[in-house]
Protein backbone atom coordinates (compact mmCIF):
# COMPACT_ATOMS: atom_id res chain seq x y z
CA UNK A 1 67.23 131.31 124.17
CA UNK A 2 65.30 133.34 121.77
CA UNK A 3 64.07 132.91 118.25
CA UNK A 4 66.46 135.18 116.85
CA UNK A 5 69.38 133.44 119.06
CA UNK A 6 68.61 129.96 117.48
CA UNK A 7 68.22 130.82 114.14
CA UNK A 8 71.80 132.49 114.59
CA UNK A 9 73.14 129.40 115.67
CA UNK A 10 71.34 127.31 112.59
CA UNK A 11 72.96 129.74 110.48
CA UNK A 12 76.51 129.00 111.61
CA UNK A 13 76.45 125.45 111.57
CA UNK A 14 74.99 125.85 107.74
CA UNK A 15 78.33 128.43 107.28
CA UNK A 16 80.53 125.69 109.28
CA UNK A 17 80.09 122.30 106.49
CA UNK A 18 83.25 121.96 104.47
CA UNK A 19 82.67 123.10 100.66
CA UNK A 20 83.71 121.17 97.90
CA UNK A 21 87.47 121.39 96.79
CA UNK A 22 88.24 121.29 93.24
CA UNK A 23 91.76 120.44 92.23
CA UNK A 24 92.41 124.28 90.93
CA UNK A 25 91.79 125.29 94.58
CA UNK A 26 93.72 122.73 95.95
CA UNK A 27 96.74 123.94 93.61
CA UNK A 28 95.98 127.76 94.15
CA UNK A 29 96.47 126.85 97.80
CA UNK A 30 99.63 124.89 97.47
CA UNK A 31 100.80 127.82 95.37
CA UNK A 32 100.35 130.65 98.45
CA UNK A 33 101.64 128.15 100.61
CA UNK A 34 104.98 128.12 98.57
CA UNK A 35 105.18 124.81 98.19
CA UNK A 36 104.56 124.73 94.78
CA UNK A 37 108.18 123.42 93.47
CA UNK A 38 107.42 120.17 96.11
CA UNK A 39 106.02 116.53 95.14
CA UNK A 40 102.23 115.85 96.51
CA UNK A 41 101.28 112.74 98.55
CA UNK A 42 100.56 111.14 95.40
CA UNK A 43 103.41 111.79 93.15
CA UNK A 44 105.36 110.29 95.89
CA UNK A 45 103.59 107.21 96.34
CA UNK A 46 103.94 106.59 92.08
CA UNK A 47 101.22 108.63 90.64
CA UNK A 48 101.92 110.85 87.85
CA UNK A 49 104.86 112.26 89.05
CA UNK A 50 108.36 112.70 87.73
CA UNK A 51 109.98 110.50 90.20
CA UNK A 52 109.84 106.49 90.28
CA UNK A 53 110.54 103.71 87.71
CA UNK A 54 109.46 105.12 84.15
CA UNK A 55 107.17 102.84 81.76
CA UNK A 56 110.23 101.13 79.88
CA UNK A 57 112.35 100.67 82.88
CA UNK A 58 109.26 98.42 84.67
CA UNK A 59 108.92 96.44 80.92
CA UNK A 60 113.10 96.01 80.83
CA UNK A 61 112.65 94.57 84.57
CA UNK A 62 109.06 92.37 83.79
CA UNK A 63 111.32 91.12 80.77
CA UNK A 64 114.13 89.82 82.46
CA UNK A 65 112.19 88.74 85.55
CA UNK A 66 110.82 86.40 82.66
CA UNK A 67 113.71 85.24 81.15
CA UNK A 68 115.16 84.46 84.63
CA UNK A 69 112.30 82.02 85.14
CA UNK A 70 112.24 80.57 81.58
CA UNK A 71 116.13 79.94 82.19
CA UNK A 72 115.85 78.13 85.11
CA UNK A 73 113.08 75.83 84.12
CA UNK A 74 114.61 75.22 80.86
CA UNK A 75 116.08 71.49 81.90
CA UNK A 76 112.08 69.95 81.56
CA UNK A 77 111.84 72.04 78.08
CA UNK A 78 111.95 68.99 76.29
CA UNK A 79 109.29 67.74 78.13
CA UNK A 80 107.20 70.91 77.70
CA UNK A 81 106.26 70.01 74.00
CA UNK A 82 106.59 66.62 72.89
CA UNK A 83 105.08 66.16 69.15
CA UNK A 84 101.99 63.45 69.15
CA UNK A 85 102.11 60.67 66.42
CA UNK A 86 99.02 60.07 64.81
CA UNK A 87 97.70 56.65 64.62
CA UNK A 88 96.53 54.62 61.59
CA UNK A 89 92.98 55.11 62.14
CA UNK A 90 93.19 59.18 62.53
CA UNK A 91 95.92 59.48 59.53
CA UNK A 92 93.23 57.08 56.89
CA UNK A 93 90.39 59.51 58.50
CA UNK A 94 92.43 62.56 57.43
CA UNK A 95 93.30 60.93 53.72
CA UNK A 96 89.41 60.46 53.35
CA UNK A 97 88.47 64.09 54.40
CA UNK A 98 91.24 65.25 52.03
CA UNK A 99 90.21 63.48 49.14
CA UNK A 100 86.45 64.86 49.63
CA UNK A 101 87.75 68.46 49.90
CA UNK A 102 89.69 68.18 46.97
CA UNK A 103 86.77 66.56 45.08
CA UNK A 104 84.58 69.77 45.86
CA UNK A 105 86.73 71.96 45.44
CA UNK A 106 88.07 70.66 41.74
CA UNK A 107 83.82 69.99 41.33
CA UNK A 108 83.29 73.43 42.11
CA UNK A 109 86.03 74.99 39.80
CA UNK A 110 84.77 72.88 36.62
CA UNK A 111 81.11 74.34 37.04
């Protein structure tokens, strides 16, 4: 093999690596394929496509998925939130805190 034979070959294996597709090429060549009119890999799988449950459809289905669950756990609602009684000790300690907000606050408004 020569030089000139092996610099040939380097040549075509440089010509042979795949170039870089943008998306315009990759539509220009659906286009002259003539199947421009059909659904890519993508839009069939849910992508951006046409095709496939729409935004308020998936909410509408989400919302009564929820309801469904709410509806069958609602025999321990009343168990779910259950008011707490304050003691004697915590309701005096809230009176006292009271009192010395009020006191600043009237204090305050007098100056």
């Amino acid at each position: 093999m020569s030089e000139e034979e092996g610099s040939d070959a380097a040549k075509r294996k440089k010509g042979k690596k795949e170039k870089k597709i943008t998306i315009v090429d990759m539509e220009r060549e659906r286009l002259l394929r003539g199947d421009a009119g059909e659904k890519s890999e993508e839009e069939e799988e849910g992508g951006r496509g046409g095709g496939g449950e729409g935004y308020y459809e998936h909410q509408k289905r989400v919302k009564d998925a929820f309801k469904n669950v709410v509806a069958a756990e609602s025999e321990s609602e009343d168990e779910l939130f259950v008011p707490r009684r304050k003691t004697q000790q915590e309701a005096a300690e809230e009176e006292k805190e009271y009192a010395e907000f009020a006191k600043d606050r009237l204090a305050g408004e007098c100056l």
